[in-house]
C-alpha atoms as a PDB file:
ATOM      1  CA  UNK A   1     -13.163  11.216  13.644  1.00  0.00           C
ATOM      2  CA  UNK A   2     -13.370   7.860  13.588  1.00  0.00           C
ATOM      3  CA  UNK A   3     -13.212   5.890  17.174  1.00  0.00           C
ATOM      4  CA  UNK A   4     -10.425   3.764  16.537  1.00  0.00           C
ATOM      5  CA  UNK A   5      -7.349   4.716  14.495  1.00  0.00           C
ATOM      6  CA  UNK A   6      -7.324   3.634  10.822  1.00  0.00           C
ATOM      7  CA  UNK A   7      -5.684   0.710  10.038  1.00  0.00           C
ATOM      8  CA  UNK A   8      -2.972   0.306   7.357  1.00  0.00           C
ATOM      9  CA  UNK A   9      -0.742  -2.753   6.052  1.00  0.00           C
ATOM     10  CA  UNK A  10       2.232  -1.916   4.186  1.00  0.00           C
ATOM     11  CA  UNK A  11       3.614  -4.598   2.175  1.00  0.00           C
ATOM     12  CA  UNK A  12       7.068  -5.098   0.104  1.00  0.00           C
ATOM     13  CA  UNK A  13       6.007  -6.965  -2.909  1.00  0.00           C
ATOM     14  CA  UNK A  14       7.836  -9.960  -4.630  1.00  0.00           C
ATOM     15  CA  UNK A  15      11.651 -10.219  -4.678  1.00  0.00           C
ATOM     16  CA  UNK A  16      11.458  -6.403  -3.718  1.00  0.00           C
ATOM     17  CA  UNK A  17      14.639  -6.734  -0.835  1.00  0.00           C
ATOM     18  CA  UNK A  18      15.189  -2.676  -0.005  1.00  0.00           C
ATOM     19  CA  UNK A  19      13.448  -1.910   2.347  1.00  0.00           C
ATOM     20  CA  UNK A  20      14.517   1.029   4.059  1.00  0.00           C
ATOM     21  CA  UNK A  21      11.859   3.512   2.436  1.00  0.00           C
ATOM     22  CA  UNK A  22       8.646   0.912   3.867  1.00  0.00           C
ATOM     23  CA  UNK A  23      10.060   1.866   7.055  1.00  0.00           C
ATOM     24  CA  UNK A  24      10.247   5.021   6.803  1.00  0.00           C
ATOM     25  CA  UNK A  25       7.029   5.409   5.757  1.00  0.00           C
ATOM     26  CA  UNK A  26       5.482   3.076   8.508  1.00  0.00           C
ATOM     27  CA  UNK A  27       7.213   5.378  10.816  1.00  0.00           C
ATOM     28  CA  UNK A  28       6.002   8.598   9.085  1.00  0.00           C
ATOM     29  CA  UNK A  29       2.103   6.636   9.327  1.00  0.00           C
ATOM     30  CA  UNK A  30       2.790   5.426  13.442  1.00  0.00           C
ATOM     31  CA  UNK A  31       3.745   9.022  14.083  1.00  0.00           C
ATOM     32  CA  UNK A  32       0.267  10.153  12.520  1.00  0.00           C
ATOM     33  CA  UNK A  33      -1.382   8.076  14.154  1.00  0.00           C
ATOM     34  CA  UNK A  34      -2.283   5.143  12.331  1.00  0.00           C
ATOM     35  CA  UNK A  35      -2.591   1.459  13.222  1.00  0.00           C
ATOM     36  CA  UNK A  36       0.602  -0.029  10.842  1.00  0.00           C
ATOM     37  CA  UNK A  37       1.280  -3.848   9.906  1.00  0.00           C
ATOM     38  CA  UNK A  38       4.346  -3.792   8.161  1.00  0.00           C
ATOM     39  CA  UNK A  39       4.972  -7.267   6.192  1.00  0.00           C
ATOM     40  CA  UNK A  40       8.525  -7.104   5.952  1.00  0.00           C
ATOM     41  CA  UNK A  41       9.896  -8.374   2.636  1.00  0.00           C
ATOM     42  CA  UNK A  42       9.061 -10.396  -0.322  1.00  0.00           C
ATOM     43  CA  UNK A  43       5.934 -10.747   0.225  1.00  0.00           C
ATOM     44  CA  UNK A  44       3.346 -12.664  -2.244  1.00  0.00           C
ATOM     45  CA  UNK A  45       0.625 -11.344  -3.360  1.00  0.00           C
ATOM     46  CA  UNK A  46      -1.555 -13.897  -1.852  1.00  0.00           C
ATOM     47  CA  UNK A  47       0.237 -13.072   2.015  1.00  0.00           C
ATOM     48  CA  UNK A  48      -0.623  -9.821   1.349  1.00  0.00           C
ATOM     49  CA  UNK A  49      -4.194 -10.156   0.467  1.00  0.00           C
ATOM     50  CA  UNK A  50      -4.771 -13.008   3.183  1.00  0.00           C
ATOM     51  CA  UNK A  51      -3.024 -10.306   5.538  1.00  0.00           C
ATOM     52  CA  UNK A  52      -5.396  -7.584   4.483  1.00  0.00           C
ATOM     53  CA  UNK A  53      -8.273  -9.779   5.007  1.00  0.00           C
ATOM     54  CA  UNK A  54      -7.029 -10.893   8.280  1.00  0.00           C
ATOM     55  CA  UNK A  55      -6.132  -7.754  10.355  1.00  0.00           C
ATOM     56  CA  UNK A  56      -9.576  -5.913   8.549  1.00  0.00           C
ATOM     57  CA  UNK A  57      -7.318  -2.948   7.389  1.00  0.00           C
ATOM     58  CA  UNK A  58      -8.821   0.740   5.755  1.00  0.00           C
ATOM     59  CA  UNK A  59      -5.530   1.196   3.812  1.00  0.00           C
ATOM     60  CA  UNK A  60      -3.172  -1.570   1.669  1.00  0.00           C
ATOM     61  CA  UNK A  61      -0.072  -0.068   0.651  1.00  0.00           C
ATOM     62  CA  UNK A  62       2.700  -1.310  -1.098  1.00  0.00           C
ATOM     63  CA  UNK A  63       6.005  -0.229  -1.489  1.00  0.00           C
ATOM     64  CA  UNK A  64       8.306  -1.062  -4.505  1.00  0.00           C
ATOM     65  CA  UNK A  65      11.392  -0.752  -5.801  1.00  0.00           C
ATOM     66  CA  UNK A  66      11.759  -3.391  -7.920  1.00  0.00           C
ATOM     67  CA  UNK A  67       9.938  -3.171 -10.967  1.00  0.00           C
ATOM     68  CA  UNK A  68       7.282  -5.732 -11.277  1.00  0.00           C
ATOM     69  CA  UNK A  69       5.045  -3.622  -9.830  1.00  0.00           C
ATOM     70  CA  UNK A  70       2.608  -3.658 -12.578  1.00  0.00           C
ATOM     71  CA  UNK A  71       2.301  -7.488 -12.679  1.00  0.00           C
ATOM     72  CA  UNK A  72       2.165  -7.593  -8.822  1.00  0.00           C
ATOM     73  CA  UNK A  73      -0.752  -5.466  -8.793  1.00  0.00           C
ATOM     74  CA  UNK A  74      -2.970  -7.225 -11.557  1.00  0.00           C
ATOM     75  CA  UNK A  75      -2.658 -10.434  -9.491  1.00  0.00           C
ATOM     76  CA  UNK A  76      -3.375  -8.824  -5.882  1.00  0.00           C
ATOM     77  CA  UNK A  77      -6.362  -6.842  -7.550  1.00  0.00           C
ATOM     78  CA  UNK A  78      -7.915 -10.632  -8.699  1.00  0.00           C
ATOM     79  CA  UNK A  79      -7.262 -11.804  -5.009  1.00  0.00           C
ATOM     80  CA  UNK A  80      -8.973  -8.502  -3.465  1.00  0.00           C
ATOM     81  CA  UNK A  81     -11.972  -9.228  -5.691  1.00  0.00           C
ATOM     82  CA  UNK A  82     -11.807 -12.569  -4.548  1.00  0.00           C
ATOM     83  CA  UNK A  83     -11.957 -11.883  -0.961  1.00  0.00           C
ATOM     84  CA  UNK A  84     -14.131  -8.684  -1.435  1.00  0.00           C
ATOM     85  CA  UNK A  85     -11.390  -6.559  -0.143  1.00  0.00           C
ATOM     86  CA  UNK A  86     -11.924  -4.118  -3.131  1.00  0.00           C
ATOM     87  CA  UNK A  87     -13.299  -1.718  -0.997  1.00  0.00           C
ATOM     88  CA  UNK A  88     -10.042  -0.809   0.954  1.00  0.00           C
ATOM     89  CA  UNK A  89      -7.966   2.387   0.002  1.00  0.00           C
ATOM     90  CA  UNK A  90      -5.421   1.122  -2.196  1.00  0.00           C
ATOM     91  CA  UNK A  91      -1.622   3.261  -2.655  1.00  0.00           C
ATOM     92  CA  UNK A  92       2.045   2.308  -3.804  1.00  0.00           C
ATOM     93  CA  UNK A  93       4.765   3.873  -3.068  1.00  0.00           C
ATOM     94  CA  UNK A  94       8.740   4.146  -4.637  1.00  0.00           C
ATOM     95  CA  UNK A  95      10.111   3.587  -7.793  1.00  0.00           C
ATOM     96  CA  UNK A  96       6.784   4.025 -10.117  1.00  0.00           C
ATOM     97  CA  UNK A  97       8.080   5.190 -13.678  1.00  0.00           C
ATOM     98  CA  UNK A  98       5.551   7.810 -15.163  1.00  0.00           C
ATOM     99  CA  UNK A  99       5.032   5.255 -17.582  1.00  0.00           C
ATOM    100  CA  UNK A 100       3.316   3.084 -15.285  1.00  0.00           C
ATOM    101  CA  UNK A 101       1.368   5.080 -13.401  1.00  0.00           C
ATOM    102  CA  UNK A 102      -1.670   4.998 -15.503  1.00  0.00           C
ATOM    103  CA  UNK A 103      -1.369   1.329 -15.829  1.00  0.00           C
ATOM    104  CA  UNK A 104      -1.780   1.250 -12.074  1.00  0.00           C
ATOM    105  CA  UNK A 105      -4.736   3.303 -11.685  1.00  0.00           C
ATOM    106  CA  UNK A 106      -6.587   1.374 -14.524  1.00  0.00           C
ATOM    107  CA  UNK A 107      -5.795  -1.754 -12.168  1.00  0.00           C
ATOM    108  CA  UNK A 108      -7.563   0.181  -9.357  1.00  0.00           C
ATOM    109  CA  UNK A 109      -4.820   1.773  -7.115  1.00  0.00           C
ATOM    110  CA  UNK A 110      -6.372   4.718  -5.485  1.00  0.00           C
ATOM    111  CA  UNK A 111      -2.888   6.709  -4.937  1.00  0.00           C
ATOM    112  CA  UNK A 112       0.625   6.609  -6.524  1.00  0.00           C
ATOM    113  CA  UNK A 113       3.725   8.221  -4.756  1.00  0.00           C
ATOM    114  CA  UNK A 114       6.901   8.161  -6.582  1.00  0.00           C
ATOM    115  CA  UNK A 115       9.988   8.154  -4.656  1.00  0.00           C
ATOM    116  CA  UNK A 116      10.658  11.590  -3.448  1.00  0.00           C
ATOM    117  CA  UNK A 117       7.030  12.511  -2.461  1.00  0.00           C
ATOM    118  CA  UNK A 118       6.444  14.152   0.988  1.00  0.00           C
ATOM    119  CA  UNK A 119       5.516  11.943   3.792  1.00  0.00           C
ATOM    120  CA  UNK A 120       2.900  14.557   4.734  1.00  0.00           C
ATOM    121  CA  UNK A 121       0.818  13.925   1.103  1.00  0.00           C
ATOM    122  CA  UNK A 122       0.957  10.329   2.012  1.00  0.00           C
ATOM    123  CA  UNK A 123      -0.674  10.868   5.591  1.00  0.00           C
ATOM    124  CA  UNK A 124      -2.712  13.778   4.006  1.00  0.00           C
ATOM    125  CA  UNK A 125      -4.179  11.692   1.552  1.00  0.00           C
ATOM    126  CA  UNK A 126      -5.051   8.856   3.892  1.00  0.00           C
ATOM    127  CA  UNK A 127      -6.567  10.960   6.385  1.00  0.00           C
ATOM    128  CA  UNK A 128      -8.722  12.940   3.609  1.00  0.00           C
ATOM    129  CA  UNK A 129     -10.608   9.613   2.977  1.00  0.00           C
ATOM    130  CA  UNK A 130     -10.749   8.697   6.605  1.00  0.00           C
ATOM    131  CA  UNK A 131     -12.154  11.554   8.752  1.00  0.00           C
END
């Protein structure tokens, strides 16, 4: 096990205002025992990014529900390449049609949880890739 916890930043992207779901999940990730940095709403992609690089997080998760989630992503992925962040475990979470999903994991997310998935495959899946 690793000797400090793993860190994760969960982010609401763009004009995304519900927010409810983020913090349940943070929760869900705090009671795991994970090191969280929520972002609280609206948030860039370039706050996001400079926040990742920042606080040296494992995991950057985002959390949408509003639909530009696709667009979001290609412009965060540039700025992770920029700042050589595209190492870090990369997940979204909520409203992710089935018709985007592959569009997100040709951009480079690692995992996809629509709305309804299990807290437990969320922390299961982080902790697979960081024990």
């Amino acid at each position: 096990m690793n000797a400090r916890k793993t860190k994760v930043l969960i982010a609401k992207p763009g004009l995304d205002g519900h927010d409810r779901g983020a913090k349940i999940v943070v929760q869900a990730l705090i009671d795991a025992g994970f090191e969280v940095i929520y972002t609280g709403l609206r948030q860039p992609p370039e706050a996001v990014a400079q926040e990742a690089l920042e606080k040296d997080v494992d995991v950057i998760g985002l959390s949408s529900m509003a639909g530009s989630h696709v667009s979001y992503c290609r412009r965060l992925k540039e700025l992770l390449l920029e700042k050589g962040l595209q190492d870090k475990l990369w997940i979204i979470g909520g409203s992710i049609p089935m018709r985007d999903q592959q569009a997100l994991k040709d951009i480079g997310l690692d995992g996809i949880f629509p709305a309804g998935t299990r807290l437990e495959e969320i922390v299961d899946f982080i902790n697979e890739r960081y024990q």
